[in-house]
N, C-alpha and C. Protein backbone atom coordinates (compact mmCIF):
# COMPACT_ATOMS: atom_id res chain seq x y z
N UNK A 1 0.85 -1.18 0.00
CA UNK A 1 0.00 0.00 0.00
C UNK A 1 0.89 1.23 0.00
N UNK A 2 0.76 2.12 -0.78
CA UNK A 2 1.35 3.43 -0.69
C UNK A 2 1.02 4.28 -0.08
N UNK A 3 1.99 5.43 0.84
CA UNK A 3 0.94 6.26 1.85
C UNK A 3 0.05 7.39 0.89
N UNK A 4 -0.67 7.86 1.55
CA UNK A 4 -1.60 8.87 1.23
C UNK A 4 -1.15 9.81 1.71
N UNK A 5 -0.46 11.30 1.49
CA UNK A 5 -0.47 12.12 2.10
C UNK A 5 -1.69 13.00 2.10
N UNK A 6 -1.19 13.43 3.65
CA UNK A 6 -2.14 14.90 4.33
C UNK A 6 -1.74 15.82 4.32
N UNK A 7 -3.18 17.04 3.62
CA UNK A 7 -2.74 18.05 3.70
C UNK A 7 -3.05 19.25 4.53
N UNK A 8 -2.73 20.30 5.01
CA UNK A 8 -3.35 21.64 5.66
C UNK A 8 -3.05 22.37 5.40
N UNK A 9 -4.21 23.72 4.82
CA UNK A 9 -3.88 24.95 4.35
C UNK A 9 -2.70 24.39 3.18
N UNK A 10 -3.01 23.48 2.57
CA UNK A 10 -2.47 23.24 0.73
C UNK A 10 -1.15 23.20 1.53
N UNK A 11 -0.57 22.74 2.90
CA UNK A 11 0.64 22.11 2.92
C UNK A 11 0.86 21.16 3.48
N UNK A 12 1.86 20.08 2.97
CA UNK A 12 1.80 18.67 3.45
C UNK A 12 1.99 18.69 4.93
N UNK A 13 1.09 17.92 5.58
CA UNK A 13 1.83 17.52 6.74
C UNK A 13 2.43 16.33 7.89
N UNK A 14 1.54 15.45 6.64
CA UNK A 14 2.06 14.41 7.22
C UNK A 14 1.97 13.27 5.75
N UNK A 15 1.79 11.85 6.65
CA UNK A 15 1.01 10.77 5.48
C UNK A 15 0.75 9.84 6.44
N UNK A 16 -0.31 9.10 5.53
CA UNK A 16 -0.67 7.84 6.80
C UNK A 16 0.08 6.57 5.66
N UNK A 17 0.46 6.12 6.52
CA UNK A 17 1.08 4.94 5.78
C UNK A 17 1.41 3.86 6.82
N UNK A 18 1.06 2.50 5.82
CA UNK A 18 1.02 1.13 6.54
C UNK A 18 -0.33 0.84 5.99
N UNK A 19 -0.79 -0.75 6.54
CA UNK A 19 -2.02 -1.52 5.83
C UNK A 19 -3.34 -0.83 6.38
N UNK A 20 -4.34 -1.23 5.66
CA UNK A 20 -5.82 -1.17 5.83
C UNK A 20 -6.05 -0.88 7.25
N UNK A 21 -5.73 -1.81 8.21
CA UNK A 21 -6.01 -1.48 9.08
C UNK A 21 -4.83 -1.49 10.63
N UNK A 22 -3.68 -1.15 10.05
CA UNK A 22 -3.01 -1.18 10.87
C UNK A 22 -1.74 0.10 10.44
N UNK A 23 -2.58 1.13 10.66
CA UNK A 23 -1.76 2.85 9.62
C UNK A 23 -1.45 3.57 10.66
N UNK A 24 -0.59 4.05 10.29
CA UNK A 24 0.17 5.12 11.10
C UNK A 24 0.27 6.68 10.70
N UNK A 25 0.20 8.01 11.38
CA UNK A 25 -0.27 9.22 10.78
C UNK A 25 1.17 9.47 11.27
N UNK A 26 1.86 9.83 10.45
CA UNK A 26 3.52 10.01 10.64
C UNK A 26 3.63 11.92 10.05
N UNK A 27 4.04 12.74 10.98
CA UNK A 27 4.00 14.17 11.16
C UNK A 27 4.50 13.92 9.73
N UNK A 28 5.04 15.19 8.81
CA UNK A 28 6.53 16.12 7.76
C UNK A 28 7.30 16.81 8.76
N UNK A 29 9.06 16.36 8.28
CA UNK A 29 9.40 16.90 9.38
C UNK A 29 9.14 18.69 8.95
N UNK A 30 8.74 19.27 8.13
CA UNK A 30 8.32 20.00 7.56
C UNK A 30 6.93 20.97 8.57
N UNK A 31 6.38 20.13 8.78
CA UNK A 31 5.11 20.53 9.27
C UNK A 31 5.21 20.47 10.78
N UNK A 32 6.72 19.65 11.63
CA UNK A 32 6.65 19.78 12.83
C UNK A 32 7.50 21.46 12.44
N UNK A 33 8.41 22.11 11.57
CA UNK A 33 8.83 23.23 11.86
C UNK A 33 8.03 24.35 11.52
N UNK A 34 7.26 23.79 10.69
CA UNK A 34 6.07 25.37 10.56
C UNK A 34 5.13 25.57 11.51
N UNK A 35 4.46 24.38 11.99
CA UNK A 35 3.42 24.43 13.29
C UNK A 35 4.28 24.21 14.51
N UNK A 36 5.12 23.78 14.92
CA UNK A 36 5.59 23.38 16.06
C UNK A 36 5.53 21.60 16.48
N UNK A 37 6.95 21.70 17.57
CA UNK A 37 6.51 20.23 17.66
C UNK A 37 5.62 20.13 18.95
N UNK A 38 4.68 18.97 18.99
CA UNK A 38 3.75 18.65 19.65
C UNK A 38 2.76 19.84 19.29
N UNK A 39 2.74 20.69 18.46
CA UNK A 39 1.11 21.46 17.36
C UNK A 39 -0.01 20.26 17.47
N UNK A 40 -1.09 20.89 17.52
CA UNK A 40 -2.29 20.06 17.98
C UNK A 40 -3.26 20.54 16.68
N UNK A 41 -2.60 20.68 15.71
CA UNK A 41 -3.52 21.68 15.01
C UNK A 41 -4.50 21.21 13.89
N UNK A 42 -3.98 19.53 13.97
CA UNK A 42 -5.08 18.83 13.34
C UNK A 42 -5.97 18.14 14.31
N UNK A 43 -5.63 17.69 15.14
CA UNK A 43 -6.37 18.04 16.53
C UNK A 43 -6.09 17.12 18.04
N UNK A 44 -6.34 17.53 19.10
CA UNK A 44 -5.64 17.23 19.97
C UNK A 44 -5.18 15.65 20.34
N UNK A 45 -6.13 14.68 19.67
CA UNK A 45 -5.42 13.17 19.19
C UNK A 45 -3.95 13.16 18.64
N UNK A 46 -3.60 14.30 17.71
CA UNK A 46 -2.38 13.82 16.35
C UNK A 46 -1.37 14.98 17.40
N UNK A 47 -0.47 14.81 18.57
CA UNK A 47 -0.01 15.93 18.40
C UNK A 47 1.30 15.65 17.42
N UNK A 48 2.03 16.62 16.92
CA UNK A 48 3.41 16.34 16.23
C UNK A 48 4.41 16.57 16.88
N UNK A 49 4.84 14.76 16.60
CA UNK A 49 5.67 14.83 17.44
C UNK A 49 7.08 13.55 16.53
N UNK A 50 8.20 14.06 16.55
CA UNK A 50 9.60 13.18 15.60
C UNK A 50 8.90 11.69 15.72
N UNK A 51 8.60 11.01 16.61
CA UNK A 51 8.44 9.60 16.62
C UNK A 51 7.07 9.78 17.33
N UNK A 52 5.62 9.75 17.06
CA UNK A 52 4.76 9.07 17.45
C UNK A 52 4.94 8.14 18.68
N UNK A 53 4.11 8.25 19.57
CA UNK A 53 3.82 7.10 21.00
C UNK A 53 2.91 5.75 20.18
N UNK A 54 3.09 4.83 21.04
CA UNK A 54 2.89 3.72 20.47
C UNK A 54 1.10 4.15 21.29
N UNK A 55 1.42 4.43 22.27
CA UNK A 55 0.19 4.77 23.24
C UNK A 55 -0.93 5.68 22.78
N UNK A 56 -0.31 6.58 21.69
CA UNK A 56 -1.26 7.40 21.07
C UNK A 56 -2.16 7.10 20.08
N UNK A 57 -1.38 5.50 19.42
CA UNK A 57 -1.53 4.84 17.36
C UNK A 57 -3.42 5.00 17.60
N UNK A 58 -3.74 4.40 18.85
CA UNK A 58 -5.24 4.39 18.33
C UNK A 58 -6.26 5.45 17.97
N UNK A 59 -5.41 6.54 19.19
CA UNK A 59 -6.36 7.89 18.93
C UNK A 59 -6.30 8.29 17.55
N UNK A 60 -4.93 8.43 17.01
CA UNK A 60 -4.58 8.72 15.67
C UNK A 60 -4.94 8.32 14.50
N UNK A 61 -5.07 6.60 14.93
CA UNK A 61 -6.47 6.18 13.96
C UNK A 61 -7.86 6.29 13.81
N UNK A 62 -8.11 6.48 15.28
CA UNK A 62 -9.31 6.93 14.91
C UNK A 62 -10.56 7.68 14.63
N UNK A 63 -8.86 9.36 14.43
CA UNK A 63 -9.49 10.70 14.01
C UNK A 63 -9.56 10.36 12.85
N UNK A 64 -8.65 9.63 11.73
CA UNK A 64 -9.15 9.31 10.47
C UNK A 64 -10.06 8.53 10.21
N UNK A 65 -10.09 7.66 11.06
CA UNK A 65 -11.62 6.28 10.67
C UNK A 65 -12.80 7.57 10.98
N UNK A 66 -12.68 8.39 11.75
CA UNK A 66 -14.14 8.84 12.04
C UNK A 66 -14.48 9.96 11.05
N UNK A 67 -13.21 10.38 10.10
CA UNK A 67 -13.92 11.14 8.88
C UNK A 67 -14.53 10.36 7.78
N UNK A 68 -14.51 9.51 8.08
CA UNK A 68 -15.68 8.78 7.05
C UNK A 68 -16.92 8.74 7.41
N UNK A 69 -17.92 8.31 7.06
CA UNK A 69 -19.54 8.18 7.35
C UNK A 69 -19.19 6.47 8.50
N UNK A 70 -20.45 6.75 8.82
CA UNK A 70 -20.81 5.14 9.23
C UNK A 70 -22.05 4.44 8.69
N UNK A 71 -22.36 3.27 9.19
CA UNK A 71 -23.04 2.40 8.99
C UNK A 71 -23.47 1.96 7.36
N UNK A 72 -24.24 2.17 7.00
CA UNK A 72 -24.80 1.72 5.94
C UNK A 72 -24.19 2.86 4.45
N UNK A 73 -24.21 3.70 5.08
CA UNK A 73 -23.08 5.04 4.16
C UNK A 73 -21.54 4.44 3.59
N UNK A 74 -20.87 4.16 4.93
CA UNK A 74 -19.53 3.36 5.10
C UNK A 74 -19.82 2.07 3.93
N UNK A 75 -20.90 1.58 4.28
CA UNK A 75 -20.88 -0.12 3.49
C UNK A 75 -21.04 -0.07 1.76
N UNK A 76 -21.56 1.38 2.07
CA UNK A 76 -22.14 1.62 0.31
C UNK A 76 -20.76 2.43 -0.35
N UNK A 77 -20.35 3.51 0.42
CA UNK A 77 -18.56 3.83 -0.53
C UNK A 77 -17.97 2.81 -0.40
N UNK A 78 -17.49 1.82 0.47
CA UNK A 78 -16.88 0.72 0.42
C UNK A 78 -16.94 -0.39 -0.71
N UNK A 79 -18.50 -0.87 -1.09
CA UNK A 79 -18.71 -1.48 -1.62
C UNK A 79 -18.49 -1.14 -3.36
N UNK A 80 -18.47 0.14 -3.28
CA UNK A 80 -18.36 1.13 -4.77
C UNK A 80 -16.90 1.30 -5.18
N UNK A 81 -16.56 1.07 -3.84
CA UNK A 81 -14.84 1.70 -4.38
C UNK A 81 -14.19 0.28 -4.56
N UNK A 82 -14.66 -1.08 -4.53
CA UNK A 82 -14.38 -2.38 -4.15
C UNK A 82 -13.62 -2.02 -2.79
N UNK A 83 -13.54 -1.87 -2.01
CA UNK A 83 -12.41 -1.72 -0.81
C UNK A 83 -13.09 -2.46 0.86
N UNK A 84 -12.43 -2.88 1.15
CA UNK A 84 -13.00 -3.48 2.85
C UNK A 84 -13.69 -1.92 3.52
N UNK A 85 -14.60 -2.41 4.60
CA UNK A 85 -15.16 -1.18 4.77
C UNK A 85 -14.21 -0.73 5.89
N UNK A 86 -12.49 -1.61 6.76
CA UNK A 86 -12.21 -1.22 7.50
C UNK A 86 -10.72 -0.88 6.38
N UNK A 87 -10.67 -0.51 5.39
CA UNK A 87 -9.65 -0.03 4.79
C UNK A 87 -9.36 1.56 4.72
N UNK A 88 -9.41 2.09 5.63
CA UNK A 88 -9.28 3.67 6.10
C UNK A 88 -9.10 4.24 5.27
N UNK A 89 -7.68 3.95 4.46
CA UNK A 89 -6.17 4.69 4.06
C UNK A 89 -7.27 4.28 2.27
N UNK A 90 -7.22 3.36 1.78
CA UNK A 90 -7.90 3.33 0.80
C UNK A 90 -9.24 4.00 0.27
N UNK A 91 -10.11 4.33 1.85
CA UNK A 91 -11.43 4.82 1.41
C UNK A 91 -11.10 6.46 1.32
N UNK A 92 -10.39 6.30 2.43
CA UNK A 92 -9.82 7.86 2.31
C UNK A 92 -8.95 8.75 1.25
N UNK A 93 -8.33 7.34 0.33
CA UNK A 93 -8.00 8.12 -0.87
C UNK A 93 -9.05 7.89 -1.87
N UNK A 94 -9.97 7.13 -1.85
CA UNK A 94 -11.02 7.51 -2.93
C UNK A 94 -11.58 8.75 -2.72
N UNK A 95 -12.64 8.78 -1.08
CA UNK A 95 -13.25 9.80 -1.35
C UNK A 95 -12.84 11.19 -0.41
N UNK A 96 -11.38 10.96 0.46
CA UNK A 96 -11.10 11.93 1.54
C UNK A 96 -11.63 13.46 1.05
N UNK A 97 -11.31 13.72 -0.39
CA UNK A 97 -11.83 15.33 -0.14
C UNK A 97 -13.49 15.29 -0.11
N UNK A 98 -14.39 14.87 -0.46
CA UNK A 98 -15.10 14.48 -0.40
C UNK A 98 -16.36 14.51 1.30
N UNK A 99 -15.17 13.38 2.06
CA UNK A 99 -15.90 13.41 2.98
C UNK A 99 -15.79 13.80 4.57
N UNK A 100 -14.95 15.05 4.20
CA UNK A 100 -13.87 16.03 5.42
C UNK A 100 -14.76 17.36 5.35
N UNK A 101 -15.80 17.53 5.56
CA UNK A 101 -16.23 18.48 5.24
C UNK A 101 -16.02 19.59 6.37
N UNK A 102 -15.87 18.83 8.02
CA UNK A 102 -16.09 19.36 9.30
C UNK A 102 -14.89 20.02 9.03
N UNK A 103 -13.53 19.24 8.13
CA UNK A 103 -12.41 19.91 8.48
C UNK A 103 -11.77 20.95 6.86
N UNK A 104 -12.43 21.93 6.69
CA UNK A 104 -12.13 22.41 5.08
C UNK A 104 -11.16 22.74 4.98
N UNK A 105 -9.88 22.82 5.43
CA UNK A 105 -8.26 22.79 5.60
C UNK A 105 -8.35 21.69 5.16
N UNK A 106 -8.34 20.86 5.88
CA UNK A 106 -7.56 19.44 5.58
C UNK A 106 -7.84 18.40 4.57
N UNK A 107 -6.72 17.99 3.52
CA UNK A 107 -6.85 17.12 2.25
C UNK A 107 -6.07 15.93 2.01
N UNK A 108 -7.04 15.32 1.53
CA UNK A 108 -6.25 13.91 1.54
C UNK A 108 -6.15 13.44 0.42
């Protein structure tokens, strides 16, 4: 799987990369020097930080699992894009701009 990068305000700041369901939101070291390190500014789950806590991986996953829809929404892009409905990193590059609406900075 190839990562997907993230964007804010049209600059990279990170990428999630690793499998379907086992991804990691890995800062730019780029984006820890323009926002700061430990910046909360995608939100207080992701702070940026050189190496990620192992203690944090779930919160971090599951500010991205929760920009998707759920239930029966989730089963129907899933099923359209052929993709598992727990394939994050995949649904999120079909439809991430799409379905980030809460966050209009942020692009995937």
């Amino acid at each position: 799987m190839t990562d997907l990068v993230v964007e804010l305000y049209e600059t990279r700041v990170g990428t999630l990369t690793g499998s379907r369901q086992d991804f990691e939101f890995v800062p730019a070291p780029s984006a820890i020097e323009t926002f700061g390190l430990d910046s909360t500014i995608l939100s207080l789950a992701i702070p940026f930080a050189v190496v990620p806590t192992r203690s944090g991986k779930g919160r971090r996953q599951n500010f991205f699992r929760e920009l998707l829809p759920e239930g029966r929404m989730l089963s129907r892009l899933a099923q359209e894009a052929g993709l598992a409905e727990r394939d994050t990193i995949g649904l999120l590059r079909r439809y991430g701009r799409g379905v980030v609406p809460r966050l209009p900075h942020v692009h995937l």
